[in-house]
C-alpha atoms as a PDB file:
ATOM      1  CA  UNK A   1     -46.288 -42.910  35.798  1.00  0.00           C
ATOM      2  CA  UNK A   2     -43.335 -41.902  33.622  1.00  0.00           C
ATOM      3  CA  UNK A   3     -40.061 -43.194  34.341  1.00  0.00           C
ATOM      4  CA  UNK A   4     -37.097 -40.318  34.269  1.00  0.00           C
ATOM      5  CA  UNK A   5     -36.608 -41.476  31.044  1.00  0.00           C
ATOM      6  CA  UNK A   6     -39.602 -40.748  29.478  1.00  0.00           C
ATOM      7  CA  UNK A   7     -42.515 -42.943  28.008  1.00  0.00           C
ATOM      8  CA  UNK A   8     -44.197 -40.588  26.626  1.00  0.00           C
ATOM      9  CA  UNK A   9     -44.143 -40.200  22.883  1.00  0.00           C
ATOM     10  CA  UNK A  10     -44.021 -36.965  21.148  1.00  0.00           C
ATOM     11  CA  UNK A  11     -46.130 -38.008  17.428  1.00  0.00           C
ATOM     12  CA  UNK A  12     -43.751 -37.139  14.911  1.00  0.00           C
ATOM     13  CA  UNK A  13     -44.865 -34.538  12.101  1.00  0.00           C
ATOM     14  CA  UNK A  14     -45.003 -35.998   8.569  1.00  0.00           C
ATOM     15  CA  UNK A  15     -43.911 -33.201   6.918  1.00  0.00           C
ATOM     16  CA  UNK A  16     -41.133 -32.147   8.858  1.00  0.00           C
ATOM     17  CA  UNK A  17     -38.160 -31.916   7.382  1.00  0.00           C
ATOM     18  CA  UNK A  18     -39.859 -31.284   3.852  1.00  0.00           C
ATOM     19  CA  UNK A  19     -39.110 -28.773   1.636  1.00  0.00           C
ATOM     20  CA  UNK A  20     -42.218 -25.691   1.060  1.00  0.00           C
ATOM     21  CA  UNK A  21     -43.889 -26.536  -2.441  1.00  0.00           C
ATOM     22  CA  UNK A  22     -42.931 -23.308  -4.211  1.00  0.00           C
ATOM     23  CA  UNK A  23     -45.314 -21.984  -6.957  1.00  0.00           C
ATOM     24  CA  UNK A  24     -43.636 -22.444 -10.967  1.00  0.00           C
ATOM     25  CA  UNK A  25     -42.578 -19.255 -11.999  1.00  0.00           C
ATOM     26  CA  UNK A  26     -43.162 -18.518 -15.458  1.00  0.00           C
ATOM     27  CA  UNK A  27     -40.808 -15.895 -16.879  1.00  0.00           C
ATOM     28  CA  UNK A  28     -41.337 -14.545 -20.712  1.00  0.00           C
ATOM     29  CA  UNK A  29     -38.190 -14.203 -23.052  1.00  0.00           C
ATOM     30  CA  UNK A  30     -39.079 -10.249 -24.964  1.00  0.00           C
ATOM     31  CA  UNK A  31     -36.759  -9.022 -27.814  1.00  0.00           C
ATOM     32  CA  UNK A  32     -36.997  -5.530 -28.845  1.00  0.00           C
ATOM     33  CA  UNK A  33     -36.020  -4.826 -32.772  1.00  0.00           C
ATOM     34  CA  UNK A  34     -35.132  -1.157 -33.153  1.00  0.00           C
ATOM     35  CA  UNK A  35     -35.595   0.082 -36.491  1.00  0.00           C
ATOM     36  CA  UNK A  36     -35.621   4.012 -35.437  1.00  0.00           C
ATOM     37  CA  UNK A  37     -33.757   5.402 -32.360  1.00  0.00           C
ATOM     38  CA  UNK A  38     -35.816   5.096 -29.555  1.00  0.00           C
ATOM     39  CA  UNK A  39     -35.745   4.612 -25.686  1.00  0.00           C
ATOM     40  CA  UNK A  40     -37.156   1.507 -23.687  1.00  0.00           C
ATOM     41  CA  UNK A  41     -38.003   0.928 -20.112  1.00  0.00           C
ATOM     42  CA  UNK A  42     -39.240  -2.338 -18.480  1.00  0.00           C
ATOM     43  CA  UNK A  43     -40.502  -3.543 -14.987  1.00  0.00           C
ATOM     44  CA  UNK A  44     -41.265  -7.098 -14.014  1.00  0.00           C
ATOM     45  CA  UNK A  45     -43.552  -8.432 -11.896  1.00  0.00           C
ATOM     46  CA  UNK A  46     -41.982  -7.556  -8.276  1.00  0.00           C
ATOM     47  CA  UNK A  47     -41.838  -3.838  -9.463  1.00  0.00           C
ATOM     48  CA  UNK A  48     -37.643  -4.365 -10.492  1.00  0.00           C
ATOM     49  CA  UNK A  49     -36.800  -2.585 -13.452  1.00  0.00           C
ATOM     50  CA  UNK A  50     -34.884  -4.591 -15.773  1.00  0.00           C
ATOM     51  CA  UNK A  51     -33.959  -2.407 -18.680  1.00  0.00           C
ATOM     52  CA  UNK A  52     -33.952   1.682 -18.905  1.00  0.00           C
ATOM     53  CA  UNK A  53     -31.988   2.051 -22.645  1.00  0.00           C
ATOM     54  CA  UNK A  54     -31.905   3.834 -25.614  1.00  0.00           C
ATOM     55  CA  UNK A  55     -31.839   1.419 -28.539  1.00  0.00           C
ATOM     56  CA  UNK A  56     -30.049   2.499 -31.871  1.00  0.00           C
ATOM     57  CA  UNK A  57     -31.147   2.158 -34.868  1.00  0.00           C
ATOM     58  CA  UNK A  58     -30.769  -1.611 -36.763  1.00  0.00           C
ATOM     59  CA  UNK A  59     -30.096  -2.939 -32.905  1.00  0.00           C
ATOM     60  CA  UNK A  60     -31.857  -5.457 -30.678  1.00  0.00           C
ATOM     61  CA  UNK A  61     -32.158  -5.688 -27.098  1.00  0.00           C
ATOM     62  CA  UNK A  62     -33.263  -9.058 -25.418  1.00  0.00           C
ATOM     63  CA  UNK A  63     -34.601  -9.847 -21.523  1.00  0.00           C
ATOM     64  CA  UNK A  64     -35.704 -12.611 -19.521  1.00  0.00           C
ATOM     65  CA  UNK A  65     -38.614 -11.009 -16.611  1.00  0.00           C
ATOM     66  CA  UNK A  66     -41.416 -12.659 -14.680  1.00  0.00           C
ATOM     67  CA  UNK A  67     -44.718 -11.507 -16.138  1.00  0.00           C
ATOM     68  CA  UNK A  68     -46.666  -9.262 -15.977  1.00  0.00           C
ATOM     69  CA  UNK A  69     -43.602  -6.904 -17.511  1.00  0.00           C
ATOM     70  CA  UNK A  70     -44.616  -3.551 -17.932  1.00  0.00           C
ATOM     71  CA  UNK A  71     -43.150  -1.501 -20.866  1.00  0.00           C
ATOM     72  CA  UNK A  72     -42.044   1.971 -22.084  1.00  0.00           C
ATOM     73  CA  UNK A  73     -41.394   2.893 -25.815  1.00  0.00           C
ATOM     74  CA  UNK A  74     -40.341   6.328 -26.534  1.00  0.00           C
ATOM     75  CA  UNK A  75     -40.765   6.092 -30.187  1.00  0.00           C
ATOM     76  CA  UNK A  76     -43.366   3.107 -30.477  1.00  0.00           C
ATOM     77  CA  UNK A  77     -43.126   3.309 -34.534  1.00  0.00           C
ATOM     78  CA  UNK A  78     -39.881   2.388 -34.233  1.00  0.00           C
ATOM     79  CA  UNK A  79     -40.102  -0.670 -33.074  1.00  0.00           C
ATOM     80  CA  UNK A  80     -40.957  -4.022 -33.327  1.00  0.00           C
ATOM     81  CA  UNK A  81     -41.132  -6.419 -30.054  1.00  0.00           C
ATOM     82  CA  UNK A  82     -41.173 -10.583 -29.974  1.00  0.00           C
ATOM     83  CA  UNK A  83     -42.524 -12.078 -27.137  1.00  0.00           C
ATOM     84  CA  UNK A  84     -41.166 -15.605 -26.747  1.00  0.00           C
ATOM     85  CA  UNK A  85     -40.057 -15.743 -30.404  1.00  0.00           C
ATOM     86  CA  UNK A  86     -43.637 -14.523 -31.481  1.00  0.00           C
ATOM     87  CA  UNK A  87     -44.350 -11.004 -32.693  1.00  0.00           C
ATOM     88  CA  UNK A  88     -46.207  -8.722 -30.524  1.00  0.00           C
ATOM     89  CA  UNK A  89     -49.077  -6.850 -31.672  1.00  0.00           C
ATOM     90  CA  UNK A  90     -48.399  -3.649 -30.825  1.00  0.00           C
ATOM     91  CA  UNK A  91     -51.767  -1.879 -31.605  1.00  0.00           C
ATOM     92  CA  UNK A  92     -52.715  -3.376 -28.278  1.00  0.00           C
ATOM     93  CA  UNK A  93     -50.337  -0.983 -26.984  1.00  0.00           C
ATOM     94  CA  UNK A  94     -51.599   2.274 -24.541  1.00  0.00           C
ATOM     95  CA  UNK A  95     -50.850   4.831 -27.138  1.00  0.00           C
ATOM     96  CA  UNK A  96     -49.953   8.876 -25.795  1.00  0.00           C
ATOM     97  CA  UNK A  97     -48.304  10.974 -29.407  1.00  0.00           C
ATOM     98  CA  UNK A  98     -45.303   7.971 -30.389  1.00  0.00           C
ATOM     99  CA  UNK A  99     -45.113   7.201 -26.781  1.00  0.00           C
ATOM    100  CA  UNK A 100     -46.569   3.300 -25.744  1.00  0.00           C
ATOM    101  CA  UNK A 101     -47.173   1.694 -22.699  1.00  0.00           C
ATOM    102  CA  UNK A 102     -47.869  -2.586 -23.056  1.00  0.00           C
ATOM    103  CA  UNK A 103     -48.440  -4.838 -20.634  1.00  0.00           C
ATOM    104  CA  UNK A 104     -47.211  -8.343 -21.231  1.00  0.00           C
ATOM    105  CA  UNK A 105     -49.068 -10.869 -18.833  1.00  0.00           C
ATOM    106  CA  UNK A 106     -47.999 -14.506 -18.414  1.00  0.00           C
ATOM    107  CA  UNK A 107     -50.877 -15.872 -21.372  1.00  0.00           C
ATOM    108  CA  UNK A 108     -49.465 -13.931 -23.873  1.00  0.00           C
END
């Protein structure tokens, strides 16, 4: 029988105490080169828009956003986009008139 104390022994968990493993997120560097006037909008991953600008002429915009980004050109001709440092080939872009919606996913 148990004294008041207590002899019984609770097993301890091995993991208590330790720290969730959280899941690498991989974010993607994109510069936007504008060499017409023309308006960009992005969204990362969770949905939070991270830019809603016009960019001028002979200007460049650069963001940091957890892929997949989704992206608005108003003027697609107008401009050039590097993704990571590496130009992005923008006839893979969803074309409507000189309008452009891309989607950058984390393998590009």
């Amino acid at each position: 029988m148990p004294s008041a104390a207590g002899d019984l022994k609770v097993a301890e968990d091995s993991t208590a105490g330790e720290p969730p493993v959280a899941e690498a997120v991989t974010t993607k560097q994109l510069t936007f080169r504008f060499n017409s006037e023309s308006w960009v909008e992005a969204y990362d991953a969770r949905g939070t828009r991270l830019i809603y600008e016009m960019g001028m002429a002979g200007s460049q915009l650069t963001l940091t956003g957890e892929p997949p980004m989704e992206i608005f050109l108003g003027f697609v001709d107008g401009v050039e986009i590097l993704v990571d440092g590496e130009p992005f080939a923008l006839q893979n872009a969803r074309r409507r008139g000189n309008t452009a919606q891309i989607t950058i996913e984390r393998d590009q």
